[in-house]
N, C-alpha and C. Protein backbone atom coordinates (compact mmCIF):
# COMPACT_ATOMS: atom_id res chain seq x y z
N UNK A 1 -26.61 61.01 -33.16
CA UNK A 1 -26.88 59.84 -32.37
C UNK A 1 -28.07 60.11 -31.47
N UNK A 2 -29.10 59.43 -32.04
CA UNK A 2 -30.55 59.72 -30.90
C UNK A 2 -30.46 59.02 -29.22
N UNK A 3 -29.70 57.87 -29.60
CA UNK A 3 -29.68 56.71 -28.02
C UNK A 3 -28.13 56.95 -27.52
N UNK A 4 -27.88 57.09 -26.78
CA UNK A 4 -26.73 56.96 -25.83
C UNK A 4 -26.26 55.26 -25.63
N UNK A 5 -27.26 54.43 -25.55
CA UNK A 5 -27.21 53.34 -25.08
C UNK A 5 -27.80 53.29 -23.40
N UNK A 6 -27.29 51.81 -23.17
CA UNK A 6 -28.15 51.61 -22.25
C UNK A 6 -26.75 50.53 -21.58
N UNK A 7 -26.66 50.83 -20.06
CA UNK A 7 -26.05 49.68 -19.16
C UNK A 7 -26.15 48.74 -19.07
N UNK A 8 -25.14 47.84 -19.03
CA UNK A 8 -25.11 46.45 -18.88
C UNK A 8 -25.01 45.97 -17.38
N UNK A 9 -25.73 44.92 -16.99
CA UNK A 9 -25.91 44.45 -15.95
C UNK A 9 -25.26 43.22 -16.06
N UNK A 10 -24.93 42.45 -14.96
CA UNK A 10 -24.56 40.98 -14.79
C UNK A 10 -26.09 40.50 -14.24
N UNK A 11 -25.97 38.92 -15.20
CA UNK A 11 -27.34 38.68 -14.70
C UNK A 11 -27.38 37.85 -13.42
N UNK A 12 -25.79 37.79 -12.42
CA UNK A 12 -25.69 36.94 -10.97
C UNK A 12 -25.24 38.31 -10.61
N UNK A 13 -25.99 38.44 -9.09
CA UNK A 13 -25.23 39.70 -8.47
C UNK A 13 -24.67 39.60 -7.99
N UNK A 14 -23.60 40.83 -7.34
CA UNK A 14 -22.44 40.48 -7.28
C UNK A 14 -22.57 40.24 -6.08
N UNK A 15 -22.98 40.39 -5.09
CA UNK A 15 -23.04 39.39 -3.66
C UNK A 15 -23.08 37.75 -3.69
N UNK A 16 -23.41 37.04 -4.62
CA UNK A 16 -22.93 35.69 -4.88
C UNK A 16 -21.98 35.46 -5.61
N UNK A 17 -20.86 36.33 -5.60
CA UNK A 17 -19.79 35.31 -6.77
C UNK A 17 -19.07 34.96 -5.19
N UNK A 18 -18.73 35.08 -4.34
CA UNK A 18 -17.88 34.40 -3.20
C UNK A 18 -18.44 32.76 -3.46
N UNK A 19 -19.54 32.93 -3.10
CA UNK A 19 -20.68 31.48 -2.70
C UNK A 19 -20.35 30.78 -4.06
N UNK A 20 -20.60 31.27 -5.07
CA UNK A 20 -20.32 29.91 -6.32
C UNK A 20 -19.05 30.20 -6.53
N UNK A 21 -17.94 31.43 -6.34
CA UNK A 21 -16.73 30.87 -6.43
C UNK A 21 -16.30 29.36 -5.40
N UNK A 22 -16.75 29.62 -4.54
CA UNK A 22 -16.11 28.26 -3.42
C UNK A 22 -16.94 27.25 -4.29
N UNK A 23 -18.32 27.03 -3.89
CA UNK A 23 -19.16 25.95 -4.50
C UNK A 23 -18.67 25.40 -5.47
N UNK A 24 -18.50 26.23 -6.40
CA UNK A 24 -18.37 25.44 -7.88
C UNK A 24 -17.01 25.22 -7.79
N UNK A 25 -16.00 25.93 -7.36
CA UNK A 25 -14.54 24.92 -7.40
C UNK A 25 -14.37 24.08 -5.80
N UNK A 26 -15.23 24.22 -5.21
CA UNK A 26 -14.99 22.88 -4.40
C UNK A 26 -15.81 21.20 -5.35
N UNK A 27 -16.68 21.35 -5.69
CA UNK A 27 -17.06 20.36 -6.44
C UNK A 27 -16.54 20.30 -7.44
N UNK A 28 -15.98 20.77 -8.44
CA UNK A 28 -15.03 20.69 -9.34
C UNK A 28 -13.98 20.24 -9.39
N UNK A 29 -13.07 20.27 -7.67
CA UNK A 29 -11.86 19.78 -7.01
C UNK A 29 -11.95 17.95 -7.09
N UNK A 30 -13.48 18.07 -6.37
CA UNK A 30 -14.10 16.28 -5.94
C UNK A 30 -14.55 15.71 -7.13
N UNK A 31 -14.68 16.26 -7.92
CA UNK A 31 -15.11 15.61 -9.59
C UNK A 31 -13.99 15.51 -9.87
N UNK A 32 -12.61 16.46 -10.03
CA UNK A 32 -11.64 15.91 -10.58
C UNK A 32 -10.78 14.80 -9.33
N UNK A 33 -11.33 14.62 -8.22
CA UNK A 33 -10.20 13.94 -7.13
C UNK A 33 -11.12 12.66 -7.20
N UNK A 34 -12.49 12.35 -7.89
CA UNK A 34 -12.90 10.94 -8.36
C UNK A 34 -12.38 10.68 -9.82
N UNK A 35 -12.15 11.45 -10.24
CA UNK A 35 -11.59 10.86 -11.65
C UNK A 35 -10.37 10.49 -11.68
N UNK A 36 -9.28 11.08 -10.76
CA UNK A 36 -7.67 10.96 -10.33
C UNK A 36 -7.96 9.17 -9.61
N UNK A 37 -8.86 9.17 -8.40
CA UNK A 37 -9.22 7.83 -8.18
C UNK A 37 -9.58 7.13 -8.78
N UNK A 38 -10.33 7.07 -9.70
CA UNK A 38 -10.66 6.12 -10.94
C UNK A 38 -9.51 5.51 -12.07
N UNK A 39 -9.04 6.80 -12.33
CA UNK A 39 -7.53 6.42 -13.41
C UNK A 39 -6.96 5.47 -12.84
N UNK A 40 -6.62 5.63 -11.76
CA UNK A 40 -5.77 4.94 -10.52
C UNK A 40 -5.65 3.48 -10.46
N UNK A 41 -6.75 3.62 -10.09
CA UNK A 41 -7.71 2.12 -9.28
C UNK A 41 -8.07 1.24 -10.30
N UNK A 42 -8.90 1.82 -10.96
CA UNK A 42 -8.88 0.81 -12.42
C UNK A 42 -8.07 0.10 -13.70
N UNK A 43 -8.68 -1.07 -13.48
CA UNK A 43 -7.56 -1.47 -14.34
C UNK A 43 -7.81 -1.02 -16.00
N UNK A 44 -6.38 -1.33 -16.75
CA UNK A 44 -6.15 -0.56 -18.40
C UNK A 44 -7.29 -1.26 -19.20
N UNK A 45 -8.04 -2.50 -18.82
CA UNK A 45 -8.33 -3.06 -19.64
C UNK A 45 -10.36 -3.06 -19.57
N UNK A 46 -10.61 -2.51 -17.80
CA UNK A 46 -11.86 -2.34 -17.50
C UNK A 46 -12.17 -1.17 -17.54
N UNK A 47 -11.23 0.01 -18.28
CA UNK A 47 -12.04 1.49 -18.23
C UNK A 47 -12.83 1.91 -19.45
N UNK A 48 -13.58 2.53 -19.20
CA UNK A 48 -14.87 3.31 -20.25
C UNK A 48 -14.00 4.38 -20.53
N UNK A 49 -14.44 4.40 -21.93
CA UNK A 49 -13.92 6.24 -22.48
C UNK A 49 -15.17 6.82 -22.13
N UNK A 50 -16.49 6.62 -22.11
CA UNK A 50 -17.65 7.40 -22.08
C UNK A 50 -17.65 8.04 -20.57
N UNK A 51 -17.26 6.91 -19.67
CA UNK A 51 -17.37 7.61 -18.40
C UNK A 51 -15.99 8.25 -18.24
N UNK A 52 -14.92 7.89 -18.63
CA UNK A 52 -13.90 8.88 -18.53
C UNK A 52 -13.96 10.48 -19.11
N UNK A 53 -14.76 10.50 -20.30
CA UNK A 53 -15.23 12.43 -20.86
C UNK A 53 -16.47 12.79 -20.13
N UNK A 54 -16.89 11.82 -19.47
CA UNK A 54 -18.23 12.66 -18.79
C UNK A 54 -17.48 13.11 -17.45
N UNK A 55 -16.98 12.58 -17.06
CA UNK A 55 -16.08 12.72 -15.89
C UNK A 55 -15.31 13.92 -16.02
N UNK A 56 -14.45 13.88 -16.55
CA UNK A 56 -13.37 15.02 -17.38
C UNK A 56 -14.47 16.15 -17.56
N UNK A 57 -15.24 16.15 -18.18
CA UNK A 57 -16.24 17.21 -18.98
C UNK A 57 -16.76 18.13 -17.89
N UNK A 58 -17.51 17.28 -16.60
CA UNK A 58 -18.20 17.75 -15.75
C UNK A 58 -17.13 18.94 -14.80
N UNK A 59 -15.76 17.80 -14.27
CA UNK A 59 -14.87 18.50 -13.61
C UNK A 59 -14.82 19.63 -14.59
N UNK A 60 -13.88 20.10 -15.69
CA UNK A 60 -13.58 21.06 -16.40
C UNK A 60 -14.46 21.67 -16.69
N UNK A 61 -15.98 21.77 -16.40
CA UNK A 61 -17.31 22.79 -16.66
C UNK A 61 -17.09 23.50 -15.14
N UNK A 62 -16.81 22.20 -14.09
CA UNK A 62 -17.25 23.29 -12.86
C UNK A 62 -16.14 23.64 -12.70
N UNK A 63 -14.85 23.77 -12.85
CA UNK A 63 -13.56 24.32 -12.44
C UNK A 63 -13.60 25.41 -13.37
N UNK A 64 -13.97 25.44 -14.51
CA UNK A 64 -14.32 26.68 -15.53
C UNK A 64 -15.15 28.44 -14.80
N UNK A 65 -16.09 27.93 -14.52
CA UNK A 65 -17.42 28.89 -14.13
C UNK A 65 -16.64 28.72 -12.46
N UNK A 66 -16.34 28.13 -11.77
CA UNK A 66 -15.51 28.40 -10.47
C UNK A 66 -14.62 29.35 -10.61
N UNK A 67 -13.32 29.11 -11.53
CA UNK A 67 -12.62 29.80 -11.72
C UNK A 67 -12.73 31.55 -12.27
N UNK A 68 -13.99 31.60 -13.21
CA UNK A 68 -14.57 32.56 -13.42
C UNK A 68 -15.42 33.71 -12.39
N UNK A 69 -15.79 32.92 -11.52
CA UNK A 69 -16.35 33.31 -10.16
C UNK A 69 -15.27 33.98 -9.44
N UNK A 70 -14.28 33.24 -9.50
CA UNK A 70 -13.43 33.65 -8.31
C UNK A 70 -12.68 34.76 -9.14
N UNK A 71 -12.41 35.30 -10.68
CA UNK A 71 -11.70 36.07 -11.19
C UNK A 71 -12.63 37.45 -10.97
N UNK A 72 -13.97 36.80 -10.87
CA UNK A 72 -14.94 38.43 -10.68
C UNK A 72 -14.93 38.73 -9.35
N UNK A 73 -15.14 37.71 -8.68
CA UNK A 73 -14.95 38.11 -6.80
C UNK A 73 -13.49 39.05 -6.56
N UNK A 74 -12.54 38.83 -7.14
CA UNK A 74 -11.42 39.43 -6.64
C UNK A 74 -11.17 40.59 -7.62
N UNK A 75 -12.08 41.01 -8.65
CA UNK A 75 -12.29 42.56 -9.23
C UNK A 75 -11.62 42.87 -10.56
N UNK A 76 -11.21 41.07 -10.84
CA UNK A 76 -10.77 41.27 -12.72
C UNK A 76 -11.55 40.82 -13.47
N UNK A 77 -12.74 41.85 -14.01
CA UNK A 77 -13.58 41.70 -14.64
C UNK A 77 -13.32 41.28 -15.85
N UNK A 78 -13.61 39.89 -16.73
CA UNK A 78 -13.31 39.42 -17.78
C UNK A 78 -14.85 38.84 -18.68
């Protein structure tokens, strides 16, 4: 074996996963707490499916990479 290899880096350092852990699941919380208001409020017969998966989509992207944030901030590297 000529190479040993070479280290892997994260390409966010690790002094910002606190900051986009909160960030991204606080907006992720308010994307899903307008879509909980929307289901709600609207009636069965005036809702969009298009804005209901963009809605859905956005919340579940930022609650995703939030949640991921906050699994590396607290030292379970996945």
């Amino acid at each position: 074996m000529a190479d040993a290899g070479t280290a892997l880096y994260s390409p966010v350092p690790e002094g910002l996963y606190p900051f986009l852990s909160i960030s991204l699941l606080t907006v992720g919380l308010m994307v899903a707490a307008y879509f909980f208001i929307y289901e709600v409020t609207t009636s069965k017969f005036s809702r969009s499916l298009v804005h209901e998966l963009l809605t859905s989509g956005v919340a579940s992207l930022f609650l995703g990479f939030g949640s991921l944030f906050l699994l590396l901030w607290t030292g379970v590297y996945v």
